[in-house]
C-alpha atoms as a PDB file:
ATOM      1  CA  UNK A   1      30.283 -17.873 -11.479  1.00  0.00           C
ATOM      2  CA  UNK A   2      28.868 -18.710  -8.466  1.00  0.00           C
ATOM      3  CA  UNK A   3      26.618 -15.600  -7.982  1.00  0.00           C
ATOM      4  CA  UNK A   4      25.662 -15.761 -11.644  1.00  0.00           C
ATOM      5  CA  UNK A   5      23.698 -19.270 -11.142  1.00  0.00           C
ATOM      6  CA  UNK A   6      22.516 -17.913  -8.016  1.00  0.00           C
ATOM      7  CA  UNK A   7      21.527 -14.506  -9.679  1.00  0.00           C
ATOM      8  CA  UNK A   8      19.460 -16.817 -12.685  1.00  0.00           C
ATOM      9  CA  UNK A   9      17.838 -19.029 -10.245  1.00  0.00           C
ATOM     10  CA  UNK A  10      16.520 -16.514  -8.643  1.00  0.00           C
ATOM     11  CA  UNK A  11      15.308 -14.612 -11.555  1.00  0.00           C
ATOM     12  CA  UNK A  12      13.546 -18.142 -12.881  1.00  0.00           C
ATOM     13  CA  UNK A  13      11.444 -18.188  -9.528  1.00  0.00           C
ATOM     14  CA  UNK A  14      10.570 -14.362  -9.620  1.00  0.00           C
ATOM     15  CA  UNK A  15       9.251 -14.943 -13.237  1.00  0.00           C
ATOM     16  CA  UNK A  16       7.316 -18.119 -11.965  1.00  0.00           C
ATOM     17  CA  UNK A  17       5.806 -16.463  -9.773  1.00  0.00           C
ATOM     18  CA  UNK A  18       4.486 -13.560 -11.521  1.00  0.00           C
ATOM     19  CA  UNK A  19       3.637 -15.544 -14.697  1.00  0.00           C
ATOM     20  CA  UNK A  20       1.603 -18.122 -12.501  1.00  0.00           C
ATOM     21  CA  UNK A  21      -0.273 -14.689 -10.548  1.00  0.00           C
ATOM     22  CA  UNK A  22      -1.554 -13.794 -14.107  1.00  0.00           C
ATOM     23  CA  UNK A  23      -4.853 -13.591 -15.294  1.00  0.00           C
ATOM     24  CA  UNK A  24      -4.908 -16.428 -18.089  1.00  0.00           C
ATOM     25  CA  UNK A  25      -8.345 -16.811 -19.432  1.00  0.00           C
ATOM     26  CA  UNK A  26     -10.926 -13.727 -21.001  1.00  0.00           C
ATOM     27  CA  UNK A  27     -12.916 -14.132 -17.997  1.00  0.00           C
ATOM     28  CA  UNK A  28      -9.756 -13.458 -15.323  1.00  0.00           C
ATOM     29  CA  UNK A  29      -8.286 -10.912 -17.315  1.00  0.00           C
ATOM     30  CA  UNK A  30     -11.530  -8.700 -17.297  1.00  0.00           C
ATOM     31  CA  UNK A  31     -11.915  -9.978 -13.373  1.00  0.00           C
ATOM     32  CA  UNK A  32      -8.320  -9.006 -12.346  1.00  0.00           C
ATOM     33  CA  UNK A  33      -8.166  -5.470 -14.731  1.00  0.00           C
ATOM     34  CA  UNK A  34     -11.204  -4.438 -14.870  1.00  0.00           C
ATOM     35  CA  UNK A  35     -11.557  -4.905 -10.806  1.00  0.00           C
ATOM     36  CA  UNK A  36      -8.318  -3.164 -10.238  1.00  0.00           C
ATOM     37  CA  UNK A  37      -9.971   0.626 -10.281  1.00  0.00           C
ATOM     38  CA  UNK A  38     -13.677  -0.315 -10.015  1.00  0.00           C
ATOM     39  CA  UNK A  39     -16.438  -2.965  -8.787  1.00  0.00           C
ATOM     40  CA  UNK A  40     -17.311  -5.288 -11.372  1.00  0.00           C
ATOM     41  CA  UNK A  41     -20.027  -3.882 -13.573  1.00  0.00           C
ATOM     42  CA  UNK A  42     -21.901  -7.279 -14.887  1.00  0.00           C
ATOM     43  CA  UNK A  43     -25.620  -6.442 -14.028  1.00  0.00           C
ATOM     44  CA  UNK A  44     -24.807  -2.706 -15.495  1.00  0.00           C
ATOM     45  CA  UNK A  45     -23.256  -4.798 -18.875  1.00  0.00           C
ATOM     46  CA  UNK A  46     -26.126  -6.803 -18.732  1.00  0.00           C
ATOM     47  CA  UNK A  47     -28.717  -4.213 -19.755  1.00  0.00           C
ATOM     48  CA  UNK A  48     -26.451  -3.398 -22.603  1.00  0.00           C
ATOM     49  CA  UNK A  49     -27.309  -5.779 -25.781  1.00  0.00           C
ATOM     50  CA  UNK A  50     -23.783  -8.127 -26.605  1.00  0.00           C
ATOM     51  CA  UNK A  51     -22.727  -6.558 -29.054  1.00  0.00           C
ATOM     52  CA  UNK A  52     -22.439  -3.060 -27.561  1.00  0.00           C
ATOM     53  CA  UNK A  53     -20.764  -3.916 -24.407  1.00  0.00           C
ATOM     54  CA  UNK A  54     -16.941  -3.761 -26.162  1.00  0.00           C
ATOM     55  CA  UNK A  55     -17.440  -0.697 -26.894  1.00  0.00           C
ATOM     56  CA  UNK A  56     -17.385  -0.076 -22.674  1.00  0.00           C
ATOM     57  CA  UNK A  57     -13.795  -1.493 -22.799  1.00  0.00           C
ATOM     58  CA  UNK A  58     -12.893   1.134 -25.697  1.00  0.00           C
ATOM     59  CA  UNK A  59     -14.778   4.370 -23.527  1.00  0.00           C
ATOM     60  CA  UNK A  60     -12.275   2.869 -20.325  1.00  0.00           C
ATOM     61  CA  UNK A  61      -9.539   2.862 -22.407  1.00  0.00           C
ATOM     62  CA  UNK A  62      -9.671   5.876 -24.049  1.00  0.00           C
ATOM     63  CA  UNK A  63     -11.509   8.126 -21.930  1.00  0.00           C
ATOM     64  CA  UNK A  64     -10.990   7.308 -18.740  1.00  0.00           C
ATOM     65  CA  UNK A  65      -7.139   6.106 -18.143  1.00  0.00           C
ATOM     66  CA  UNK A  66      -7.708   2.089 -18.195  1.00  0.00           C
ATOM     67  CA  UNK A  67      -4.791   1.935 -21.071  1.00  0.00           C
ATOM     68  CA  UNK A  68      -2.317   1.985 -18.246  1.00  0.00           C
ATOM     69  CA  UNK A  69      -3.882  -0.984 -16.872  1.00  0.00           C
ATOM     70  CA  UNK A  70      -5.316  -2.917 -19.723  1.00  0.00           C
ATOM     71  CA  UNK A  71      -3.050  -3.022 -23.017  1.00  0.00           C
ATOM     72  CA  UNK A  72      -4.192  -3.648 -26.562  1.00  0.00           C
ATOM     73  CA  UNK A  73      -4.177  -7.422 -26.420  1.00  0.00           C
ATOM     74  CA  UNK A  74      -5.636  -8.119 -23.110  1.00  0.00           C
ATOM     75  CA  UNK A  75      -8.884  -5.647 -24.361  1.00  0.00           C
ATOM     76  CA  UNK A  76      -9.444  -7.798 -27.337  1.00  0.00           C
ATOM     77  CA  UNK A  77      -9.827 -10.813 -25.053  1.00  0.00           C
ATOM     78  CA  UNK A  78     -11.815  -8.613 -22.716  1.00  0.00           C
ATOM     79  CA  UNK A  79     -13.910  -6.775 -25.499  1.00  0.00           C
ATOM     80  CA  UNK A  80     -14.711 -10.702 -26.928  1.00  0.00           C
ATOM     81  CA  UNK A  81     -15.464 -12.004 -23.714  1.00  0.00           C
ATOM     82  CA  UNK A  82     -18.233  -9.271 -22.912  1.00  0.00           C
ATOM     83  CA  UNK A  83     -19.468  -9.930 -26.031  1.00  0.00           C
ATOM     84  CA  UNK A  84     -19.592 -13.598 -26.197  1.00  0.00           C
ATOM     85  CA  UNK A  85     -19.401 -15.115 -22.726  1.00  0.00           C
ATOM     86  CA  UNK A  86     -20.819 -13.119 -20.234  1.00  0.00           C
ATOM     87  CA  UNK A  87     -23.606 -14.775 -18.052  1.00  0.00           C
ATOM     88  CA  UNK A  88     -26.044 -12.366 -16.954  1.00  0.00           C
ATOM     89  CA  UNK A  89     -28.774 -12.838 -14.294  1.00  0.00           C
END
């Protein structure tokens, strides 16, 4: 019994730990992901009008391997967050 409570405690302060590492706004998310394979491209977005710079996200994705490293969900927030939030120069 022991070793169980031992055995959940330290499972509760693994998953702390990762969940509080976690990118948890738009802006993070595309900082953290998008960062992970390449330097950030903001003044390359930049000369792209809003509303064509999701479709960047989609070419990653899809063409050149990001799915393994951003899913579905976290894209959308990416893909809105180009579109909406970005602060260029």
């Amino acid at each position: 019994m022991r070793s169980v409570v031992t055995l959940l405690i330290v499972t509760a302060v693994i998953g702390g730990l990762w969940y509080a590492v976690q990118p948890h706004t738009p802006k993070k998310l595309f900082e953290v992901r998008c960062a992970s394979c390449h330097p950030l491209p903001v003044r390359a977005l930049c000369e792209y009008p809003p509303e064509l710079r999701p479709a960047v996200v989609e070419t990653m994705r899809t063409l050149q391997g990001a799915d393994a490293e951003i899913s579905a969900a976290e894209a959308l927030q990416i893909k809105q967050y180009l579109k909406e939030s970005v602060l260029c120069p």
